[in-house]
Protein backbone atom coordinates (compact mmCIF):
# COMPACT_ATOMS: atom_id res chain seq x y z
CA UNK A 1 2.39 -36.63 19.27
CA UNK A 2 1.76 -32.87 18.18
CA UNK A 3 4.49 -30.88 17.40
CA UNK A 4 4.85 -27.70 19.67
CA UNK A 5 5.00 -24.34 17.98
CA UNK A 6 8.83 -24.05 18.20
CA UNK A 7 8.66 -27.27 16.34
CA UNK A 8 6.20 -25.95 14.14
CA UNK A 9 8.61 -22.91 13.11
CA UNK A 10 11.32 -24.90 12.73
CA UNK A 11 9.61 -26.75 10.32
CA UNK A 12 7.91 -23.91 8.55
CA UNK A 13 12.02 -22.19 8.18
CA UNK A 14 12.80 -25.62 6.78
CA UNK A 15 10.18 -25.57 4.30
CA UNK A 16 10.58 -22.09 2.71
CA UNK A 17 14.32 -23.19 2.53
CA UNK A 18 13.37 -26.11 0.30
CA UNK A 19 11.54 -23.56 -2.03
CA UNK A 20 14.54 -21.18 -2.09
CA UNK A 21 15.12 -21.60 -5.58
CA UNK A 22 11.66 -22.03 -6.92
CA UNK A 23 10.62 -18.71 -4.92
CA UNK A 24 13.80 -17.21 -6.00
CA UNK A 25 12.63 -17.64 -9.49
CA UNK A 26 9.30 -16.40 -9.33
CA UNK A 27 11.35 -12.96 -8.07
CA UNK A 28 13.50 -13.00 -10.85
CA UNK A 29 10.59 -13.48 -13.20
CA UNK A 30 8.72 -10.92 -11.56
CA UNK A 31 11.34 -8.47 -12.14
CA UNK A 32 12.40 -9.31 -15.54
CA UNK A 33 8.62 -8.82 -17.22
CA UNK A 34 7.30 -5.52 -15.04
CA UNK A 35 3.67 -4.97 -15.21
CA UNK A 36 1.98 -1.82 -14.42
CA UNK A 37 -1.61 -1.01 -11.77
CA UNK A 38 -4.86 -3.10 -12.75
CA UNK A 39 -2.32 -4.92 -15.88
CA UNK A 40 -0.43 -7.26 -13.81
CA UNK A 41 -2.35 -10.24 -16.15
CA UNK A 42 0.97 -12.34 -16.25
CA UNK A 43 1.97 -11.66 -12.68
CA UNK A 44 -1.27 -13.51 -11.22
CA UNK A 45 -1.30 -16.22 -13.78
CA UNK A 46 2.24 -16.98 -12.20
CA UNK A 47 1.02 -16.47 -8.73
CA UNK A 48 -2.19 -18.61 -9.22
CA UNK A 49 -0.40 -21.20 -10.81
CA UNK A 50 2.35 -21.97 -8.15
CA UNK A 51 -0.84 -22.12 -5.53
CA UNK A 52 -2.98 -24.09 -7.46
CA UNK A 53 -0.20 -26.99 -7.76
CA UNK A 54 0.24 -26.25 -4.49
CA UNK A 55 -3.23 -27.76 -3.79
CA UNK A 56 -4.94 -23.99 -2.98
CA UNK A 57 -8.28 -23.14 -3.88
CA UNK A 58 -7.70 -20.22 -6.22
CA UNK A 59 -10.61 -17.83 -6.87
CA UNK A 60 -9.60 -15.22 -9.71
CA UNK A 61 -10.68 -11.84 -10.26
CA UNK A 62 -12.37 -11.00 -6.62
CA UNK A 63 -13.57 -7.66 -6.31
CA UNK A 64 -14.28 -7.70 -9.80
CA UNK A 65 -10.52 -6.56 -10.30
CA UNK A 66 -9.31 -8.78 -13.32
CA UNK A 67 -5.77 -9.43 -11.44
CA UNK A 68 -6.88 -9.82 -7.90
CA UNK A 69 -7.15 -13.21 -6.39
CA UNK A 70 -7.79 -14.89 -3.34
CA UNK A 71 -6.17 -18.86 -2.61
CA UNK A 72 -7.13 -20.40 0.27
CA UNK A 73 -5.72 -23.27 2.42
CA UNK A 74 -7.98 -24.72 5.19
CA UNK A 75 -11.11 -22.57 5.87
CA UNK A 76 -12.90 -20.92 8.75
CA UNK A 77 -11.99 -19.55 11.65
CA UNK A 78 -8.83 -18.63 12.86
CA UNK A 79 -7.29 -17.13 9.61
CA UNK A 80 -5.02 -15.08 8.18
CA UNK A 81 -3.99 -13.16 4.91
CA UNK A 82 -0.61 -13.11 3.09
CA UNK A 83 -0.76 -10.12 0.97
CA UNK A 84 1.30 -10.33 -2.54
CA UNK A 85 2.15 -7.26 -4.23
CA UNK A 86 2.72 -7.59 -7.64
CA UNK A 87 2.39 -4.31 -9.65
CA UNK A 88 5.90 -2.39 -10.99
CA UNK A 89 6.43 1.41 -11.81
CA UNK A 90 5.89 3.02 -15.57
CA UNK A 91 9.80 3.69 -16.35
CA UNK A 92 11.32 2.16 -13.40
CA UNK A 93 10.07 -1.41 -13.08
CA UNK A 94 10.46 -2.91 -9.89
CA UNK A 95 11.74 0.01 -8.04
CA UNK A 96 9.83 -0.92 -4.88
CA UNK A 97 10.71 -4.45 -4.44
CA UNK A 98 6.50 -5.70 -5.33
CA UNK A 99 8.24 -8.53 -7.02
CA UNK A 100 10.40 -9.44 -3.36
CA UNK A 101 6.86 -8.83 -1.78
CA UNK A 102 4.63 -11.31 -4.05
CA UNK A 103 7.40 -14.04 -3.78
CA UNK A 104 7.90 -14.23 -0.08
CA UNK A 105 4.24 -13.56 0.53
CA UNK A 106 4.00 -16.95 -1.94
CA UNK A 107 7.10 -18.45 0.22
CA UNK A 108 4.90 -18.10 3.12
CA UNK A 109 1.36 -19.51 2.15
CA UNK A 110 3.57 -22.41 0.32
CA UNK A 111 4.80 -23.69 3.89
CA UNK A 112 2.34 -23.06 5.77
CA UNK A 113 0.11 -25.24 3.29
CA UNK A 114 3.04 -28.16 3.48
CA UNK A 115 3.70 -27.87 7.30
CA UNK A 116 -0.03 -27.18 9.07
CA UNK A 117 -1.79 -29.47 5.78
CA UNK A 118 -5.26 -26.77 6.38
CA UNK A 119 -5.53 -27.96 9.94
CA UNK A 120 -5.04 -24.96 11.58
CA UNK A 121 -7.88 -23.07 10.56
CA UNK A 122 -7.03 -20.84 7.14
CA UNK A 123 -4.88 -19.34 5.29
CA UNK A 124 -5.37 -17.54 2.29
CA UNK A 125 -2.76 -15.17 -0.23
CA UNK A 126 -4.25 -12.16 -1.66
CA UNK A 127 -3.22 -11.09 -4.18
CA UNK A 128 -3.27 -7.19 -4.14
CA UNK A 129 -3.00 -5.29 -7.30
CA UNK A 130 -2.31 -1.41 -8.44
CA UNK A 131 -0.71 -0.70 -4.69
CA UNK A 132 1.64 2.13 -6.63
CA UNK A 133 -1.67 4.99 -7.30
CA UNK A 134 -4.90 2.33 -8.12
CA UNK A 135 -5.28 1.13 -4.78
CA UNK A 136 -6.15 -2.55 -5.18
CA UNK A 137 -5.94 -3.25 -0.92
CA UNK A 138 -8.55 -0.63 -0.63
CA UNK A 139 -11.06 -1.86 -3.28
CA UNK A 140 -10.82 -5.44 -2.27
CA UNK A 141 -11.31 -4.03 1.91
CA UNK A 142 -14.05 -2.22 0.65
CA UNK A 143 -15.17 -5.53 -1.12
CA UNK A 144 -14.69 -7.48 1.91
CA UNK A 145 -12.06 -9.85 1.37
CA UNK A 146 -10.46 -9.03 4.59
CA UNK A 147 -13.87 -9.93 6.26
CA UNK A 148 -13.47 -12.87 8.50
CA UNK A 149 -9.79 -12.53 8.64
CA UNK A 150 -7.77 -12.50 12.01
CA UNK A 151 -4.42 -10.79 10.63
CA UNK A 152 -2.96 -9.43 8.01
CA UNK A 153 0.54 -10.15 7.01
CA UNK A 154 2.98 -8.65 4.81
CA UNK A 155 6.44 -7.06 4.41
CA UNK A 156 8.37 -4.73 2.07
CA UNK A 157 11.80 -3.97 0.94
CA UNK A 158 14.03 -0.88 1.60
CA UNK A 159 16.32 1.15 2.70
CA UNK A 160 15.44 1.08 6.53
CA UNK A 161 15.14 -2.05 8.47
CA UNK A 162 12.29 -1.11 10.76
CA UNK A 163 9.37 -2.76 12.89
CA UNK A 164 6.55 -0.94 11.58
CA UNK A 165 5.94 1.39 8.66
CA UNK A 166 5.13 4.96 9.27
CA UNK A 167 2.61 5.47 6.28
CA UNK A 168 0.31 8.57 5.93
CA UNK A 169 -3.09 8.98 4.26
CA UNK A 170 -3.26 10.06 0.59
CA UNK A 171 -5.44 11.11 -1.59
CA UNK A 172 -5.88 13.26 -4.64
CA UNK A 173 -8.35 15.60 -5.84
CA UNK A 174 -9.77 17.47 -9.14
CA UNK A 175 -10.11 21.44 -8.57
CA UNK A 176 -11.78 22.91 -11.83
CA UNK A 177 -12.69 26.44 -11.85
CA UNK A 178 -15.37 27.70 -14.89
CA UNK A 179 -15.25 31.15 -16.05
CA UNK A 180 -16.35 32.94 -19.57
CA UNK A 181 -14.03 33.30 -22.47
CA UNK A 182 -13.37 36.75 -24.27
CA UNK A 183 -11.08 38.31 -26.14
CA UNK A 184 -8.65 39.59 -24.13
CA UNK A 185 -8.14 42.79 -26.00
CA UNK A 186 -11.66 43.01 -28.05
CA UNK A 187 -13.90 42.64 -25.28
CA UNK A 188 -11.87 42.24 -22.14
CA UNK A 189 -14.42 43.14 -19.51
CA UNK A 190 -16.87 40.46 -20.72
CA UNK A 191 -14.27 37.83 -19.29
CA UNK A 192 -13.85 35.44 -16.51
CA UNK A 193 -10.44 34.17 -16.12
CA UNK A 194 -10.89 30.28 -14.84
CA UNK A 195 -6.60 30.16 -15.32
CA UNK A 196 -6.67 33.28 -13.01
CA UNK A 197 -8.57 31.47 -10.08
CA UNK A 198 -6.71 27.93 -10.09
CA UNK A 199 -3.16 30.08 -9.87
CA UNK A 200 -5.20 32.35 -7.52
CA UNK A 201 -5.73 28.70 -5.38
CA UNK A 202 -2.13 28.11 -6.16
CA UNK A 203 -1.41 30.92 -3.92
CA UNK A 204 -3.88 30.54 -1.28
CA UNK A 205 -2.47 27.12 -0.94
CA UNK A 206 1.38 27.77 -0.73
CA UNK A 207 0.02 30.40 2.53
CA UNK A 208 -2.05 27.49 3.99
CA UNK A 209 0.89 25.24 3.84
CA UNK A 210 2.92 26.96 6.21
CA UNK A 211 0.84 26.09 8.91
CA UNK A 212 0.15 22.95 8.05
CA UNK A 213 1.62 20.38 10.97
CA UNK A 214 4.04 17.88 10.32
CA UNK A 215 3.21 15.00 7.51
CA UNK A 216 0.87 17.63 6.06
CA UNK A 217 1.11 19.03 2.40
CA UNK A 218 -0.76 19.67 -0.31
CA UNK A 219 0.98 19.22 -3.83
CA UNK A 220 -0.51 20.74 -6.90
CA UNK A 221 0.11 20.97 -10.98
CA UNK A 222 -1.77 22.09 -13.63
CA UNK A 223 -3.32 19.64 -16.08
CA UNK A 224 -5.95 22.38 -18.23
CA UNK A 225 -4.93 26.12 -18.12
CA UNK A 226 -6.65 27.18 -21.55
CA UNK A 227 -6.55 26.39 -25.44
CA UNK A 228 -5.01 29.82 -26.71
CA UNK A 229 -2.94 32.98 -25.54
CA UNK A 230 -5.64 35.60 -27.56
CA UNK A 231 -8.50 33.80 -25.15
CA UNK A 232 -9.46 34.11 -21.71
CA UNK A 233 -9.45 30.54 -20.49
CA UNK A 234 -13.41 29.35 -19.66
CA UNK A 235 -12.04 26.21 -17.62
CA UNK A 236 -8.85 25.37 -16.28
CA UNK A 237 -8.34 22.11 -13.95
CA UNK A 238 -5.73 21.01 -11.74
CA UNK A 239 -4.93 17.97 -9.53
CA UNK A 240 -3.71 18.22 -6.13
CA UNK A 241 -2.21 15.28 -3.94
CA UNK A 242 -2.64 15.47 -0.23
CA UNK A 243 -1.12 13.96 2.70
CA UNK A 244 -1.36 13.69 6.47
CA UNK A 245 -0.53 11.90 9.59
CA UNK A 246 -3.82 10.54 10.35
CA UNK A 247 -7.39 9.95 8.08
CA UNK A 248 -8.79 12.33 10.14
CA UNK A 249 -6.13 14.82 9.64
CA UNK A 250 -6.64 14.15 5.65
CA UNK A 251 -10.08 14.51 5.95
CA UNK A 252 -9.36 17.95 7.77
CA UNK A 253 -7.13 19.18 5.12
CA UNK A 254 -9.61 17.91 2.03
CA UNK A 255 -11.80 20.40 3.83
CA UNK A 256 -9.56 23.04 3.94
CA UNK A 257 -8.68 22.59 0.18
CA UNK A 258 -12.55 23.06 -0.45
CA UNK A 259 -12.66 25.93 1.50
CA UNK A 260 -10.20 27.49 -0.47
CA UNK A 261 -11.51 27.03 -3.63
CA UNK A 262 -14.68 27.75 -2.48
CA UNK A 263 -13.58 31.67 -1.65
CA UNK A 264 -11.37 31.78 -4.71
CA UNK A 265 -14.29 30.99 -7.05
CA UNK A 266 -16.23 34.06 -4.83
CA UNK A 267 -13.77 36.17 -5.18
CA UNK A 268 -13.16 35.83 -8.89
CA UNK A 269 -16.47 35.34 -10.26
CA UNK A 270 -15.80 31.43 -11.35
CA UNK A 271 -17.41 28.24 -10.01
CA UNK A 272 -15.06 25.63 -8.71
CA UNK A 273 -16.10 22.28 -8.60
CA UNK A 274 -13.44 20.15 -6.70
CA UNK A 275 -13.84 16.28 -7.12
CA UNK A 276 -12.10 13.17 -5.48
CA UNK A 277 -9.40 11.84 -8.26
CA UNK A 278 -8.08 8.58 -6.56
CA UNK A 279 -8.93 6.40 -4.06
CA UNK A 280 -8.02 7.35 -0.29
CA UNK A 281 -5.05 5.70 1.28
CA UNK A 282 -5.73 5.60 5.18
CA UNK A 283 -2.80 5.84 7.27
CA UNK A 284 -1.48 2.53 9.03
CA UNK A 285 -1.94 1.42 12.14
CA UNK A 286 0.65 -1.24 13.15
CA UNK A 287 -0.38 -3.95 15.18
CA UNK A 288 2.16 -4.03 18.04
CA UNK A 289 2.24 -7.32 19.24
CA UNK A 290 2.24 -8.89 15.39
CA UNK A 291 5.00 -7.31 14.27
CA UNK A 292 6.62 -8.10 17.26
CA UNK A 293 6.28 -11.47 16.70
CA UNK A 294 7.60 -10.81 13.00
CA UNK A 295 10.70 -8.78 14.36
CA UNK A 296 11.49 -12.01 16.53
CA UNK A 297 11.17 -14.65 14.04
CA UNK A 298 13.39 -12.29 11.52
CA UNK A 299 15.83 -12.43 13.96
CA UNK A 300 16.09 -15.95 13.67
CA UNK A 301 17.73 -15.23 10.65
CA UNK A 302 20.32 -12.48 11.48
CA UNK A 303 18.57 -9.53 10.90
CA UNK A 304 17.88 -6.80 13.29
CA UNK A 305 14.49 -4.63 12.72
CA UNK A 306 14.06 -1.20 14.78
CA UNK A 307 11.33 1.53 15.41
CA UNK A 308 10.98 3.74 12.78
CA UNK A 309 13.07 6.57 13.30
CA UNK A 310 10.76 9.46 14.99
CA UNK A 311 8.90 11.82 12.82
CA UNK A 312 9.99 10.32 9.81
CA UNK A 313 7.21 8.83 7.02
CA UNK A 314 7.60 6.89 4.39
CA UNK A 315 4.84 7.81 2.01
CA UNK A 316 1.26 5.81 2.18
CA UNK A 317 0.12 2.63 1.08
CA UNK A 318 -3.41 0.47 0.37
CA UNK A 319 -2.36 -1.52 3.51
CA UNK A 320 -3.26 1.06 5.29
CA UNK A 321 -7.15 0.46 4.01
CA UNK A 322 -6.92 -3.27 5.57
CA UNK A 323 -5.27 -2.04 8.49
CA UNK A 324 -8.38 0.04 9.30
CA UNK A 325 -10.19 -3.51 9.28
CA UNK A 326 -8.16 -6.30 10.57
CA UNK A 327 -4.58 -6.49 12.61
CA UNK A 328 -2.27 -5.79 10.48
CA UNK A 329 1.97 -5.70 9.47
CA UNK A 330 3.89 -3.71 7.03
CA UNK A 331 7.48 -3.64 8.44
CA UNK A 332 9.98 -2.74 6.21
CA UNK A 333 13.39 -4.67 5.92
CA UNK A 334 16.40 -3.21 3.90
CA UNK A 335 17.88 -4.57 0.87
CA UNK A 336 20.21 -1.70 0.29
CA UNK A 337 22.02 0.93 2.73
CA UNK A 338 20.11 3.77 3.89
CA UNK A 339 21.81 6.44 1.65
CA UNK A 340 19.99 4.99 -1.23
CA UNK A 341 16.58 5.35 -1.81
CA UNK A 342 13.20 3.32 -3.15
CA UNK A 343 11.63 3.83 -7.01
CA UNK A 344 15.43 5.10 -8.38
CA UNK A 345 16.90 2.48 -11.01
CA UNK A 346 19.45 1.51 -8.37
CA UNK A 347 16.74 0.18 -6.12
CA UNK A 348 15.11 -2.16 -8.79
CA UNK A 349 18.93 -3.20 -9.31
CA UNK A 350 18.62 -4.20 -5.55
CA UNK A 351 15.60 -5.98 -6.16
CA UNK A 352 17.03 -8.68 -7.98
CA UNK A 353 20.19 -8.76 -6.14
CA UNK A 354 21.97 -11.10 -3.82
CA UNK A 355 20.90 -9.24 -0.32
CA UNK A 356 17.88 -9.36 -2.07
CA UNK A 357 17.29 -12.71 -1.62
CA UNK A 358 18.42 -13.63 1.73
CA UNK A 359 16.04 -10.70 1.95
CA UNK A 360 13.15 -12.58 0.13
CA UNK A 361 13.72 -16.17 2.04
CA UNK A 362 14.19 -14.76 5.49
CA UNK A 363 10.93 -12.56 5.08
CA UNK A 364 9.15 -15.42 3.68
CA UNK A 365 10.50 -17.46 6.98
CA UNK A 366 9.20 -14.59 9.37
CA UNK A 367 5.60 -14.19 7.39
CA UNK A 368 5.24 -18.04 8.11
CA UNK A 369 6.16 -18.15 11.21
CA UNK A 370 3.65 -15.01 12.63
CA UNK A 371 1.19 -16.34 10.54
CA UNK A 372 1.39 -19.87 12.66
CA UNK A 373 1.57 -17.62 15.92
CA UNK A 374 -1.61 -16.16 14.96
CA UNK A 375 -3.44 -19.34 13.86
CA UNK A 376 -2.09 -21.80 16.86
CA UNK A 377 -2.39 -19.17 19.66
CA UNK A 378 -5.60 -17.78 20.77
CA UNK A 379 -4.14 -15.72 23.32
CA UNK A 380 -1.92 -13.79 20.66
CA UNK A 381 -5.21 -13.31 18.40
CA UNK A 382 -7.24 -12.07 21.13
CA UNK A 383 -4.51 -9.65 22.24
CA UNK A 384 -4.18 -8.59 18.45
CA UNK A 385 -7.75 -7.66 18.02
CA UNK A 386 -7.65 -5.77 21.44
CA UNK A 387 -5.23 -3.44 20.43
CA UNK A 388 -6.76 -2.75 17.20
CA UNK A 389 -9.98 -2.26 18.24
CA UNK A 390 -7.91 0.10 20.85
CA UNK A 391 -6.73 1.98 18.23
CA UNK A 392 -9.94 2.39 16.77
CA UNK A 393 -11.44 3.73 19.85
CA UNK A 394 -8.68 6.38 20.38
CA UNK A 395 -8.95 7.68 17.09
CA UNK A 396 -12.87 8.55 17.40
């Protein structure tokens, strides 16, 4: 007789629980040996190797990022996408939780591989490199690894317990005026101050900023200003990071930054030349009815997830990339109190703490569980993909 789907939770709860201390251990791991964007080499050997036990097919290296992979249970149609973060912070290790992130995305693909044995349709974990500045989401979207894919599932620790994650677009930029060098007492009028024009943008900026609208800024420092006091600097360079609500509204202010340097190079006799730096973050667009279904099944467990608290956000992400693509979840659930905050040395402490992981095995429960919604309910998918492609249309 087939099981129904509250039979089919219950069995994918009982599963992570079996793998408590196993996943547990992969967290602890994680934590203990931190590993930095596009390095995470002994992070996905870990990863791969628990899947490939497991009975996944494990393909290494997609997108042609070394420590990227993709392990898939079942193929075709439905399918879905556990997303593992594994990368840590330069000083501050696992500050954002990756490490809870990777293990209960693992936790998740684990049971569902035991419980629905690849006859559901598929299920594959990503594994999603350099999500702290090298955007490994957005390089394997752009690579189409999300192609085919029906959802997009993930969660991350914090402070907040909330539904959805209020995430702006990001995305930073080279501004490098040229000039001519002289002597600034020998032959003063035969120079062109480049140092002059980037603090000149400096300026021009810090007006623009107070009308920016909310979730807007534009942060700047200097990274070339000259090579000697007795020299009129020829080049100077700086790097600005921008934010904003929306793509569009990033793509608005990128304008406005080129505008700027474009009339500051005019009016100082310099050429600007103003370059893209990183790869863009898009902002995230929840999908309502997944996370939802998420918030539910975490509930199961005893904890309580809210809407984000208005006109609050909570930097940006890669997920935000995939999100663009495919339906898509990034809610976050707290594993310290709200006066604390994420990438401080207390909130790596967290990370490997006790809430921690009845955080870890109750997120892993909640992943599995929405990720069985999606693939046993074709009502739930088709309502998924409506709103998305909703979204889509309202934002053109």
């Amino acid at each position: 007789m087939a099981r129904t789907l509250d039979e089919v939770h219950r069995d994918l709860r009982q599963a992570v629980t079996d793998r408590a201390g196993p996943l547990w251990d992969v967290a602890l791991r994680l934590h203990a040996d931190p590993e930095y964007a596009f390095a995470e080499h002994r992070a996905a050997a870990l990863l791969t190797g628990e899947l490939e036990r497991a009975g996944f097919v494990v393909d290494r290296g997609v997108a042609g990022l070394p420590t990227a992979f993709a392990a898939r249970s079942g193929q075709g149609r439905p399918a879905v996408a556990l997303l593992l973060e594994y990368d840590a912070l330069p000083g501050l290790g696992h500050a954002c939780g990756h490490n809870l992130i990777a293990a209960a995305g693992l936790g998740a693909a684990l049971a569902l591989h035991a419980v629905l044995e690849g006859t559901a349709g598929c299920v594959t974990a990503v594994g999603t490199p350099a999500e702290e500045g090298g955007g490994g989401k957005a390089v394997e979207a752009d690579a189409g690894v999300f192609d085919g894919v029906d959802a997009a599932l993930m969660f991350h620790p914090g402070v907040y317990g909330w539904q959805w994650a209020p995430l702006t677009a990001q995305v930073q930029y080279k501004v490098a005026f040229h000039g001519r060098a002289a002597h600034p007492t020998g032959n003063p009028t035969e120079g062109v101050d480049a140092l002059a024009a980037l603090i000149e943008l400096f300026n021009v900026l810090a007006v623009l900023g107070r009308r920016l609208p909310a979730a807007s800024h534009i942060q700047g420092i200097v990274t070339h200003g000259g090579t000697a006091t007795n020299i009129v600097p020829e080049y100077a360079e700086g790097r600005f990071g921008l934010r904003a609500a929306t793509t569009r509204a990033l793509d608005e202010l990128t304008g406005r930054l080129r505008e700027a340097a474009e009339g500051v190079a005019r009016a100082t006799g310099t050429r600007a030349e103003v370059e893209r730096a990183t790869v863009r973050y898009d902002h995230f667009r929840d999908s309502g009815v997944l996370s939802g279904r998420f918030a539910g099944h975490l509930a199961h467990s005893g904890i309580t997830l809210t809407p984000p608290a208005p006109g609050v956000y909570l930097g940006s992400s890669d997920i935000g990339n995939v999100s663009t693509r495919v339906p898509a979840i990034h809610p976050f659930v707290a594993i310290m109190d709200e006066d604390g905050s994420d990438h401080t040395p207390e909130f790596a402490a967290a990370a490997a703490s006790g809430r921690a992981r009845e955080v870890l095995l109750a997120a892993a429960q909640a992943l599995a569980c929405t990720a069985a919604d999606v693939l046993l309910r074709p009502g739930l998918r088709e309502e998924a993909w409506a709103g998305h492609r909703a979204a889509a249309a309202a934002e053109c």
